[in-house]
Protein backbone atom coordinates (compact mmCIF):
# COMPACT_ATOMS: atom_id res chain seq x y z
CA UNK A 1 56.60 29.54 -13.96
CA UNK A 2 59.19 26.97 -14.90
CA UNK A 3 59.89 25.55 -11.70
CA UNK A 4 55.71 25.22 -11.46
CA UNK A 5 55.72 23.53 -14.66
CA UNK A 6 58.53 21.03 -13.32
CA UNK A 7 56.66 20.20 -10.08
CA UNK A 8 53.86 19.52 -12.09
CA UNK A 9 55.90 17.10 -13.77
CA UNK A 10 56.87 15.61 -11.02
CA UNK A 11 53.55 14.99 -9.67
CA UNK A 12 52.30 13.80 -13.24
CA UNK A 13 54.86 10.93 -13.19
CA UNK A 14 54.43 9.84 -9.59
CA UNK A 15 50.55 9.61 -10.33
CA UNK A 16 51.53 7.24 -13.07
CA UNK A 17 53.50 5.23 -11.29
CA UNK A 18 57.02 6.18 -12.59
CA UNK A 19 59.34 3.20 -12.19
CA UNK A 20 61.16 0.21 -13.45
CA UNK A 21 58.84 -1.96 -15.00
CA UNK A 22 59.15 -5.87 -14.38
CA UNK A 23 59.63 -6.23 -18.30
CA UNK A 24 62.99 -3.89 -18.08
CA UNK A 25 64.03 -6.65 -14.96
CA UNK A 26 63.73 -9.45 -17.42
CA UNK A 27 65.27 -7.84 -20.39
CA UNK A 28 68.20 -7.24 -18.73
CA UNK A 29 68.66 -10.44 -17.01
CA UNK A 30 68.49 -12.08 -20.59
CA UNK A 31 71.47 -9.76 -21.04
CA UNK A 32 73.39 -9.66 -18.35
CA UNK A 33 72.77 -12.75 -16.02
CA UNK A 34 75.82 -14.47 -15.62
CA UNK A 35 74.26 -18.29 -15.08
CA UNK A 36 72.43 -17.86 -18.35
CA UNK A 37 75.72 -17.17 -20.51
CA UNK A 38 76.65 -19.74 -18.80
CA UNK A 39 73.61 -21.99 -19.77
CA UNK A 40 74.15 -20.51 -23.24
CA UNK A 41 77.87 -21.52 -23.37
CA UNK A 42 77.45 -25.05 -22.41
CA UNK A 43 74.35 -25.08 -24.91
CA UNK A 44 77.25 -24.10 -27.47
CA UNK A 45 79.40 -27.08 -26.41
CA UNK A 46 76.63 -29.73 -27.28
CA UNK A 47 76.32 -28.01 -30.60
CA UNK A 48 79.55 -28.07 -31.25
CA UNK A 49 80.20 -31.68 -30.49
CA UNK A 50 76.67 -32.74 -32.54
CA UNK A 51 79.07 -33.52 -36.00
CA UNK A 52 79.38 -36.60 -38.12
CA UNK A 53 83.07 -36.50 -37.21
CA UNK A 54 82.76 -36.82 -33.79
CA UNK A 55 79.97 -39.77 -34.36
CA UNK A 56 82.63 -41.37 -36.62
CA UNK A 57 81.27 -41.70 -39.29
CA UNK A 58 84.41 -39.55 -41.04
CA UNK A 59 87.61 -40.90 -42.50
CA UNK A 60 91.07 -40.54 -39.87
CA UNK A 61 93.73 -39.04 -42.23
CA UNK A 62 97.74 -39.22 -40.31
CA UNK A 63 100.98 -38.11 -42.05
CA UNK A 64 104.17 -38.75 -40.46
CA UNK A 65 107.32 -38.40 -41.56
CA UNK A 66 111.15 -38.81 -40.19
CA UNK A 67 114.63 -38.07 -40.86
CA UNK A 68 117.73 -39.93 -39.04
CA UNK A 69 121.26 -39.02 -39.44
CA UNK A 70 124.18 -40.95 -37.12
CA UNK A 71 127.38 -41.76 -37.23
CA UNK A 72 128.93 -45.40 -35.86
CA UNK A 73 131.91 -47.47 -36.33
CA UNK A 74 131.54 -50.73 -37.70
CA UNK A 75 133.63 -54.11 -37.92
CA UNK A 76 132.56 -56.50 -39.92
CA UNK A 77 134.02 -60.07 -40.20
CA UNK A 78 132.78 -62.20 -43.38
CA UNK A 79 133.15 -66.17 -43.20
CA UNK A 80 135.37 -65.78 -46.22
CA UNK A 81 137.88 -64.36 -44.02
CA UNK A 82 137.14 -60.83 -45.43
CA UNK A 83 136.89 -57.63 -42.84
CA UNK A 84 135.63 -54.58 -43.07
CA UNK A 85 136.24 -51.50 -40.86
CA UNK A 86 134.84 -48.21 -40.81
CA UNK A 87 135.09 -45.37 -38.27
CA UNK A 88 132.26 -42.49 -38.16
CA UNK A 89 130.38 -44.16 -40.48
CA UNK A 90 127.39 -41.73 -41.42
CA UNK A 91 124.29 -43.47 -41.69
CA UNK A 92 120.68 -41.44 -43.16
CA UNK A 93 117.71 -42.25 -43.46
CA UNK A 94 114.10 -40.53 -44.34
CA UNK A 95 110.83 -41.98 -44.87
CA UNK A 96 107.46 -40.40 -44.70
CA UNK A 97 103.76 -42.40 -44.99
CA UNK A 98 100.12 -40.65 -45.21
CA UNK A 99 97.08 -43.12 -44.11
CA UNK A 100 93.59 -43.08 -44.34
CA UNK A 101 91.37 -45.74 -42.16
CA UNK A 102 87.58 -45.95 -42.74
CA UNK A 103 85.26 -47.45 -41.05
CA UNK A 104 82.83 -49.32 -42.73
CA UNK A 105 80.62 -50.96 -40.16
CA UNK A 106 80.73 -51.34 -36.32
CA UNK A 107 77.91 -52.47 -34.77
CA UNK A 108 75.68 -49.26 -35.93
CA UNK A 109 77.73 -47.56 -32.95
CA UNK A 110 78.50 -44.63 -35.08
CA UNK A 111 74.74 -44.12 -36.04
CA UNK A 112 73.49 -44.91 -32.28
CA UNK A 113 76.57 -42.11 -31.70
CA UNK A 114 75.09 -39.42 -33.78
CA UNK A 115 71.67 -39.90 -32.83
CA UNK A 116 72.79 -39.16 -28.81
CA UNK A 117 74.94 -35.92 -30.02
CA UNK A 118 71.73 -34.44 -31.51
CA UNK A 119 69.80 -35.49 -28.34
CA UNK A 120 72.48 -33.99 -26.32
CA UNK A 121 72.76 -30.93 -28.33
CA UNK A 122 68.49 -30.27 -27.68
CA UNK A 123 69.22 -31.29 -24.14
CA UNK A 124 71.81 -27.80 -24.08
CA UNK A 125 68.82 -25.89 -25.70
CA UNK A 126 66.16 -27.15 -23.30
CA UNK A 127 68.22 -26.78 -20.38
CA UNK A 128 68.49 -22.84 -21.62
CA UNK A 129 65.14 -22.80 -21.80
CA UNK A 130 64.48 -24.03 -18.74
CA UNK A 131 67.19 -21.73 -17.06
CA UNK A 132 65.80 -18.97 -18.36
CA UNK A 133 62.00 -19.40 -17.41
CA UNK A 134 63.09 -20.32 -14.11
CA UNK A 135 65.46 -16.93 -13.85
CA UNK A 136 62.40 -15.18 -15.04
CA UNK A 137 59.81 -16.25 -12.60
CA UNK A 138 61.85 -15.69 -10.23
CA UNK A 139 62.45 -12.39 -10.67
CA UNK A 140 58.53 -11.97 -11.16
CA UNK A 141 58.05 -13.16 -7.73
CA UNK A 142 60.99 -11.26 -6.46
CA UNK A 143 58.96 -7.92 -8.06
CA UNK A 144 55.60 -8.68 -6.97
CA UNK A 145 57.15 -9.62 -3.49
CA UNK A 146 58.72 -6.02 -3.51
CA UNK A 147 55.38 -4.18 -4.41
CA UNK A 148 53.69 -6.46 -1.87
CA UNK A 149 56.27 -5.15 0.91
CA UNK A 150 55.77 -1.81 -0.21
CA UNK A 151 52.12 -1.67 -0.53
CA UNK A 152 52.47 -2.92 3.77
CA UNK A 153 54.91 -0.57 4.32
CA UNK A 154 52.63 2.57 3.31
CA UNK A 155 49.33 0.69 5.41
CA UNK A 156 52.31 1.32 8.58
CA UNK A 157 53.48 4.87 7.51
CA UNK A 158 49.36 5.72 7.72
CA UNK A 159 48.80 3.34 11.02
CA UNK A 160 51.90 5.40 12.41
CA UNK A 161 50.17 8.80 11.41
CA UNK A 162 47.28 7.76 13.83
CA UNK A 163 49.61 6.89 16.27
CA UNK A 164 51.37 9.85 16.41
CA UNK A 165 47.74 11.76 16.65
CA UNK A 166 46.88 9.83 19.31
CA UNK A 167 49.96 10.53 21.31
CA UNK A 168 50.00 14.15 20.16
CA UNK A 169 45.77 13.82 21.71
CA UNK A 170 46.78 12.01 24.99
CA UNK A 171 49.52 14.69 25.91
CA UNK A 172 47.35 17.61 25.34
CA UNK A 173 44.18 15.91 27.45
CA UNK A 174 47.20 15.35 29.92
CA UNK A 175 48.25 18.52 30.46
CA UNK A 176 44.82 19.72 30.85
CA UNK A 177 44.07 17.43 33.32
CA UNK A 178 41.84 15.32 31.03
CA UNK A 179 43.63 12.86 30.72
CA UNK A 180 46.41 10.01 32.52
CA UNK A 181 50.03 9.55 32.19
CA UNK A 182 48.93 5.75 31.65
CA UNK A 183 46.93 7.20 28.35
CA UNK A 184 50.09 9.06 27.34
CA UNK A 185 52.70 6.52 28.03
CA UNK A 186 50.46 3.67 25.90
CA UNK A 187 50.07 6.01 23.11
CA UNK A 188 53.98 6.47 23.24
CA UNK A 189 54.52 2.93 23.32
CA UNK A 190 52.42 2.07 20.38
CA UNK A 191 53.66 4.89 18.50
CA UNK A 192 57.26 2.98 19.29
CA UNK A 193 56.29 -0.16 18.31
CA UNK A 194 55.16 1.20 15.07
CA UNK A 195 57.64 2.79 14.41
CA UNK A 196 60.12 -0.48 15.12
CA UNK A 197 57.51 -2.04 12.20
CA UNK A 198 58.49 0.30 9.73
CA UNK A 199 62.16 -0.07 10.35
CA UNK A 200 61.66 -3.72 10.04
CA UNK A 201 59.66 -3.84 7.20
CA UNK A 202 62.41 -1.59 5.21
CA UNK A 203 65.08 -3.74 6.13
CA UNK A 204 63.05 -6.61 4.06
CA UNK A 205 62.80 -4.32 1.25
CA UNK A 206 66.22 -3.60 1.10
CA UNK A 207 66.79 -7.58 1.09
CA UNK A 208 64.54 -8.19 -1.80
CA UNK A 209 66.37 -5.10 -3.86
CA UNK A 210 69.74 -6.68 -3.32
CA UNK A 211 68.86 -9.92 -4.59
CA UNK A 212 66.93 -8.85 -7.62
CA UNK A 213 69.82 -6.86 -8.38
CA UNK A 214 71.66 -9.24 -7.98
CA UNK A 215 70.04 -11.61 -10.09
CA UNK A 216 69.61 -8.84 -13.02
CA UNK A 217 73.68 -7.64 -12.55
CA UNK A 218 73.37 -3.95 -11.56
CA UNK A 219 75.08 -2.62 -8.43
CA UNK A 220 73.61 -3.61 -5.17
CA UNK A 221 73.64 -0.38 -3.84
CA UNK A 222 70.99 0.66 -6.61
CA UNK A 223 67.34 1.46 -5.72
CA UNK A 224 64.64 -0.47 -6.99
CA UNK A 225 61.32 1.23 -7.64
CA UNK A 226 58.94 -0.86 -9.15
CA UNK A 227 56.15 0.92 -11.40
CA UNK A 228 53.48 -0.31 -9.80
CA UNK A 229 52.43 0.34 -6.05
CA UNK A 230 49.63 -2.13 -6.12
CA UNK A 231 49.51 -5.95 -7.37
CA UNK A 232 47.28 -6.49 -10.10
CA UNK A 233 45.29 -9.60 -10.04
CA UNK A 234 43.31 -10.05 -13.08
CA UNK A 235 41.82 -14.04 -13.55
CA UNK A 236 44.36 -15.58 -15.77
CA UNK A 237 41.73 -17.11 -17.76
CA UNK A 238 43.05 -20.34 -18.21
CA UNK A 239 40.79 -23.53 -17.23
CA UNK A 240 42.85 -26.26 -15.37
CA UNK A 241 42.82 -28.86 -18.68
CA UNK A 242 44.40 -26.04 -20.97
CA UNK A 243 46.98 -25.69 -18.64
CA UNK A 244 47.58 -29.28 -18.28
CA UNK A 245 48.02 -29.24 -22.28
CA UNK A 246 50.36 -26.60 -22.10
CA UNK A 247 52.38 -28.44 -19.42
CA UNK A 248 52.90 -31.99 -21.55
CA UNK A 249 53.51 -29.64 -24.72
CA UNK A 250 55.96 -26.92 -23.17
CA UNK A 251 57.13 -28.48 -19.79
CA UNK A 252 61.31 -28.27 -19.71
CA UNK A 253 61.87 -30.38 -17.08
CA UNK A 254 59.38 -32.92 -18.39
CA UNK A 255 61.20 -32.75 -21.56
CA UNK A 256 65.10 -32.96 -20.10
CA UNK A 257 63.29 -36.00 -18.55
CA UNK A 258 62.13 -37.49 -21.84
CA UNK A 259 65.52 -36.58 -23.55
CA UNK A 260 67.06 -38.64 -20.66
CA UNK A 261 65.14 -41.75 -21.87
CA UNK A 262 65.99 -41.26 -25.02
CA UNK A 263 69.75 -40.91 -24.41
CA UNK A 264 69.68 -44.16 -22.23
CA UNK A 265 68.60 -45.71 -25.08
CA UNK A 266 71.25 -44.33 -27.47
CA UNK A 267 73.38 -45.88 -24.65
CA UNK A 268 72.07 -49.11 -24.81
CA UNK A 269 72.81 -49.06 -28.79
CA UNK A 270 76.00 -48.11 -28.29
CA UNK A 271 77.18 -50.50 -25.65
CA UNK A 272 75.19 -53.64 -27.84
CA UNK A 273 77.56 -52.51 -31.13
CA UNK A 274 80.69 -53.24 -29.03
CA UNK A 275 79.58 -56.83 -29.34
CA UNK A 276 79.82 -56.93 -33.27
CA UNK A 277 82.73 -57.10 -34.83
CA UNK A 278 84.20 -53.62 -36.69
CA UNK A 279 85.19 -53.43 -40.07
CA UNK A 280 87.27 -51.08 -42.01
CA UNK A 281 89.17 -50.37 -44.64
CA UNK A 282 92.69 -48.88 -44.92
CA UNK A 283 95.15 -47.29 -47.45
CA UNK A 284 98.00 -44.81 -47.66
CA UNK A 285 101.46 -44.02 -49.62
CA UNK A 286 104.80 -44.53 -48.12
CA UNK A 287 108.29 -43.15 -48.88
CA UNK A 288 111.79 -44.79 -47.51
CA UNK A 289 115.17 -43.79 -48.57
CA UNK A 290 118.31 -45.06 -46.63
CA UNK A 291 122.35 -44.70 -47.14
CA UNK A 292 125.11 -46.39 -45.57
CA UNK A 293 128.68 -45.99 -45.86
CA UNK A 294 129.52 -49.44 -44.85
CA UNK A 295 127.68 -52.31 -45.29
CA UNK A 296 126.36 -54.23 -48.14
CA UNK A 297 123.64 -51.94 -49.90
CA UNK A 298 124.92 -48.84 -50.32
CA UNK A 299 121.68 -46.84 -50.73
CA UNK A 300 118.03 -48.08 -50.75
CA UNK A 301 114.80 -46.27 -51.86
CA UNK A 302 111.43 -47.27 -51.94
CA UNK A 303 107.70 -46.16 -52.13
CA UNK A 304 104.24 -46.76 -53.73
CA UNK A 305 100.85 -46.99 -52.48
CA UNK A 306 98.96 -49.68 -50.46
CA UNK A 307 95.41 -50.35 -49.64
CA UNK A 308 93.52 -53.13 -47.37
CA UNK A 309 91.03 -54.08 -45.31
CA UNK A 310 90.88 -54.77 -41.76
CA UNK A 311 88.53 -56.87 -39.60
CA UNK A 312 88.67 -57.12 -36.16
CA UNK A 313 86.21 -58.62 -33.44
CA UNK A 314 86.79 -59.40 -29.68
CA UNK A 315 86.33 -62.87 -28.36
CA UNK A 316 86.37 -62.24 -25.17
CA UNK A 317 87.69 -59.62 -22.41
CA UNK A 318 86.00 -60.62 -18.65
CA UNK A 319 82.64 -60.23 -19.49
CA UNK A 320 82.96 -56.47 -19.83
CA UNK A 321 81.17 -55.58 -23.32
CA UNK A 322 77.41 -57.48 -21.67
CA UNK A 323 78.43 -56.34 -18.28
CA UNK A 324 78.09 -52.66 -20.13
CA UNK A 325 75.01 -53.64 -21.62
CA UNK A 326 72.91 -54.66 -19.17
CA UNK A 327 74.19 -52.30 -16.98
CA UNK A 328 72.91 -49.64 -19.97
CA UNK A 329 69.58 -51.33 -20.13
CA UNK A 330 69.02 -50.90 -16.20
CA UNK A 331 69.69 -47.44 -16.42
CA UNK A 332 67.56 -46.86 -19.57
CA UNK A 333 64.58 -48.39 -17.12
CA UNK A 334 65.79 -46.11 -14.19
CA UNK A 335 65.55 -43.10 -16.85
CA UNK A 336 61.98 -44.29 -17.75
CA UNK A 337 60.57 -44.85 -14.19
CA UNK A 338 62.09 -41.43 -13.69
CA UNK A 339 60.45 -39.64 -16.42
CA UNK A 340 57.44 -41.19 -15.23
CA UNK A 341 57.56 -39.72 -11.67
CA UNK A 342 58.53 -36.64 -13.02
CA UNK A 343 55.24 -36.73 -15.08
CA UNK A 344 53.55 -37.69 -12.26
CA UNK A 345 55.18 -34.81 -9.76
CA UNK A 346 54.44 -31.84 -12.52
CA UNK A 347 51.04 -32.71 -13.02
CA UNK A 348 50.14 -32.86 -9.15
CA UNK A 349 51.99 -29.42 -8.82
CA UNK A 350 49.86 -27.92 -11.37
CA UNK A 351 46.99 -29.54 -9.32
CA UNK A 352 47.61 -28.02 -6.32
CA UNK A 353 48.71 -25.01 -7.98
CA UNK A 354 45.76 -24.43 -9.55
CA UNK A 355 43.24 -25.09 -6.83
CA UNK A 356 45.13 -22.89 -4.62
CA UNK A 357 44.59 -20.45 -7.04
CA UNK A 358 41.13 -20.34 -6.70
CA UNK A 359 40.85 -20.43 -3.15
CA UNK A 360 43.24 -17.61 -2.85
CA UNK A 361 41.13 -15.33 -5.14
CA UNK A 362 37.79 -16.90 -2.93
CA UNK A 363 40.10 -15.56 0.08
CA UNK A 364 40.78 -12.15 -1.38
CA UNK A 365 36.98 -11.27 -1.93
CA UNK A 366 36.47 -11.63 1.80
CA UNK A 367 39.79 -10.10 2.93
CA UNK A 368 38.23 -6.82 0.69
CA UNK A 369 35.15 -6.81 2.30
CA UNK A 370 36.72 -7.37 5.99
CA UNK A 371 39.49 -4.37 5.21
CA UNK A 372 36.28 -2.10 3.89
CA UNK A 373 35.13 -3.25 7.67
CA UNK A 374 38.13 -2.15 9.86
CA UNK A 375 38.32 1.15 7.84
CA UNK A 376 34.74 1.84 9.24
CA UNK A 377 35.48 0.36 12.08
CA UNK A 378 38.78 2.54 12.36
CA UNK A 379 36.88 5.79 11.17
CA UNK A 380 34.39 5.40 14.08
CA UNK A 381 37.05 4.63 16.63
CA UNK A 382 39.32 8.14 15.94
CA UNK A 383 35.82 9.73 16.31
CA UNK A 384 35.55 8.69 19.58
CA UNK A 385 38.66 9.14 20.62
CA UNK A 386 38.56 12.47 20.13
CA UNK A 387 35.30 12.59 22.16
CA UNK A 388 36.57 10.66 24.59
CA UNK A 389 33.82 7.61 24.39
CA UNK A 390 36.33 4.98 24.14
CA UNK A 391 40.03 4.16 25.95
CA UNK A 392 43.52 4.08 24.71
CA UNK A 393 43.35 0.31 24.25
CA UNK A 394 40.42 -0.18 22.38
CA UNK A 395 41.20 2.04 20.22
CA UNK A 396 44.45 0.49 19.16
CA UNK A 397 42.87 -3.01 18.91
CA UNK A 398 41.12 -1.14 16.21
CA UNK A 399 44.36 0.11 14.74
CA UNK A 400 45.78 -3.30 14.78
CA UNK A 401 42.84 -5.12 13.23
CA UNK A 402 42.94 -2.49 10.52
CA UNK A 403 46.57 -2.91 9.98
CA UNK A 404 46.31 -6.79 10.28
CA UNK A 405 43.29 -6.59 7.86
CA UNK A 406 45.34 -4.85 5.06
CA UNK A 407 48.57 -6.58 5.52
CA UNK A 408 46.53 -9.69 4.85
CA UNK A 409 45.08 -8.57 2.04
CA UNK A 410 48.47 -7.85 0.52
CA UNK A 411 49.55 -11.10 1.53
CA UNK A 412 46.47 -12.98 -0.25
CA UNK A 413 47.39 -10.44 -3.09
CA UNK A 414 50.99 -11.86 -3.92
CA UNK A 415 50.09 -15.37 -2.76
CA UNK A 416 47.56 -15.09 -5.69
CA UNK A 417 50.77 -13.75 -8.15
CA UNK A 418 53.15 -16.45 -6.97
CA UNK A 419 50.85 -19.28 -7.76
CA UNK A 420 50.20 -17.72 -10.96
CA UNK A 421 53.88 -17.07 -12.00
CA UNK A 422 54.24 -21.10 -11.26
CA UNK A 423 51.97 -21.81 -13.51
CA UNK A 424 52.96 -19.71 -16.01
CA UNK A 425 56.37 -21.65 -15.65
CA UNK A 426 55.24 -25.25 -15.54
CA UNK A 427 53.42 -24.45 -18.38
CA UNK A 428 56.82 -22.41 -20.23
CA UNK A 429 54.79 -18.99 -20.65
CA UNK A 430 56.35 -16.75 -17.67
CA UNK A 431 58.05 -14.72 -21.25
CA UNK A 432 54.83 -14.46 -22.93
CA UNK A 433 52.82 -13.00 -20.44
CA UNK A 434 55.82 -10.74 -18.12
CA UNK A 435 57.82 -10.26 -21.45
């Protein structure tokens, strides 16, 4: 009674479609993939770096300090006539100085400095985003490919199951004298060939679970089987303008492109302040203390506090400081023009996108009707077979169509998901609709 209960089980969660769902790929590729810690890290970096400190807009603070001991021997002759001798003489000395240097004004550099650490630092972020919608769709298309392969390889495990009736048919009709040894031998041979299709077709199932293992970090020895044996494809409901909203509001790569302008003209801000002259302001405390066993000052000791103000401005070094800036404003104009074409490129790959889209689900209407077709067709065709009304040949052209007709559908079927997972990521919403 138990085990009955367990094979029920069994059967209960195969009819549902036991499996690992693409939302458990995706969750743990968020977790696990190792280019987007990676992503993440360097995402870190440009947060870490976006401070006022590093813009310069913070004081520099230095202490230093020293202590000399030595010994010499001196001779000293005076014009008097005097002299003075001393051998090992020990000389010390210590002094110690903390200093603080501001700056007051530069050219607006530091400002034009800040302003490109924040860009760089959403530049990290984006670039994570974008990372991680591409790692995504691909492993959509990666699991939709795998169901695809899957759904072919059961349409050749039943065109095999034919083909073995018809060789088991041709040997019995042969052996009663019914039938030829040409009938046999090109039911045998088809029956081969089939089953070289199904050997082929798991070897590119095998290919596909390696990689999106690989791309999720699980052993690439491990299984996949994907919840689903059939590839949904329910309308996405989007009209062509929506999407193109979504894309100039969501786009990554549109906006690393934009952020690219915008740092080129940080760039140009920052090379123009080198061209103004930098002010700061200084101050600091020092300490000296000194002792001499020959010589005329015994001891000396001084200290106190001092405070100032420094300007400095460059005349002239080669040309260098406008050779930087027009060489910044060039490649602020390249960044533009490029942020343009990139504009340009994403919205005719929605285009396309999206009217391929519809074609393919015009294309999948027919390919229904025409497999509904060969499965008549094919129905027809193992009736006469069996009554002999028709040869070994035509009916495998019969088997073929029918397996041509299916795998075609499947085909159409994934084509259809693959243009919908890209727009789903030109349009950033691969996690809200697999996720």
């Amino acid at each position: 009674m138990l085990r009955l209960k367990f094979l029920l089980f069994l059967c209960f969660l195969t009819a549902a479609g036991y499996g690992q769902t693409l939302e458990e790929f995706m969750q743990r590729a968020l977790e696990e993939n190792y280019q987007l810690h990676i992503t993440r890290l360097e995402a870190d970096i440009a947060g870490n770096n976006n401070t006022i400190g590093n813009a310069g807009f913070l004081p520099t603070i230095d202490i230093t300090g020293q202590y000399q001991y030595s010994w010499s021997t001196t001779r000293q002759n005076f014009f008097n006539g005097d002299e003075r001798e001393g051998d090992n003489a020990r000389n010390t000395g210590l002094n110690g100085a903390i200093a603080v240097n501001q700056t007051l004004f530069d050219g607006f550099r530091m400002f034009a400095s800040k302003d490109q650490l924040s860009l760089l630092e959403e530049m990290g972020r984006v670039n994570a985003r974008f990372f991680i919608d591409q790692t995504l769709a691909d492993i959509a298309t990666l699991y939709f490919q795998l169901i695809k392969e899957r759904e072919i390889l059961n349409y050749l495990r039943q065109s095999i199951r034919v083909s073995a009736y018809r060789e088991r048919l041709e040997e019995r009709r042969e052996l009663i004298g019914a039938g030829t040894g040409l009938d046999y031998y090109q039911a045998a041979v088809a029956y081969q060939n089939d089953s070289s299709a199904i050997v082929s077709q798991k070897s590119i199932i095998r290919s596909l679970e390696i990689e999106l293992n690989r791309i999720v970090n699980r052993n690439l020895d491990t299984p996949v089987m994907p919840s689903s044996d059939s590839l949904d494809i329910t309308p996405h409901g989007f009209s062509r303008e929506e999407f193109m909203l979504l894309l100039k509001e969501r786009n990554n790569t549109l906006r690393l492109a934009q952020l690219d302008e915008l740092i080129a003209e940080t760039e140009v801000r920052i090379q123009r302040a080198e061209l103004s002259p930098v002010l700061s302001a200084f101050g600091g405390y020092t300490y000296n203390r000194s002792t001499s066993e020959i010589g005329f000052v015994e001891s000396n000791r001084s200290y106190g506090p001092n405070i100032g103000v420094a300007v400095r401005f460059n005349l002239f070094n080669g040309g260098n400081n406008r050779r930087e800036v027009r060489n910044a404003e060039i490649q602020q104009t390249i960044a533009t023009e490029s942020r343009e074409q990139t504009d340009l490129s994403l919205d005719a790959e929605l285009y396309d996108a999206y009217a391929r889209y519809e074609f393919v689900l015009e294309q999948i209407m027919i390919a229904r009707e025409n497999v509904e077709t060969a499965n008549r067709a094919q129905f027809i065709a193992e009736a006469q077979l069996r009554e002999g009304a028709i040869n070994g040949i035509d009916f495998r052209v019969n088997q073929v169509t029918l397996i041509n007709a299916e795998t075609n559908l499947a085909q159409l079927k994934f084509t259809l998901k693959a243009l919908e997972v890209n727009l789903y990521r030109l349009t950033s919403q691969v996690m809200d609709n697999y996720l």
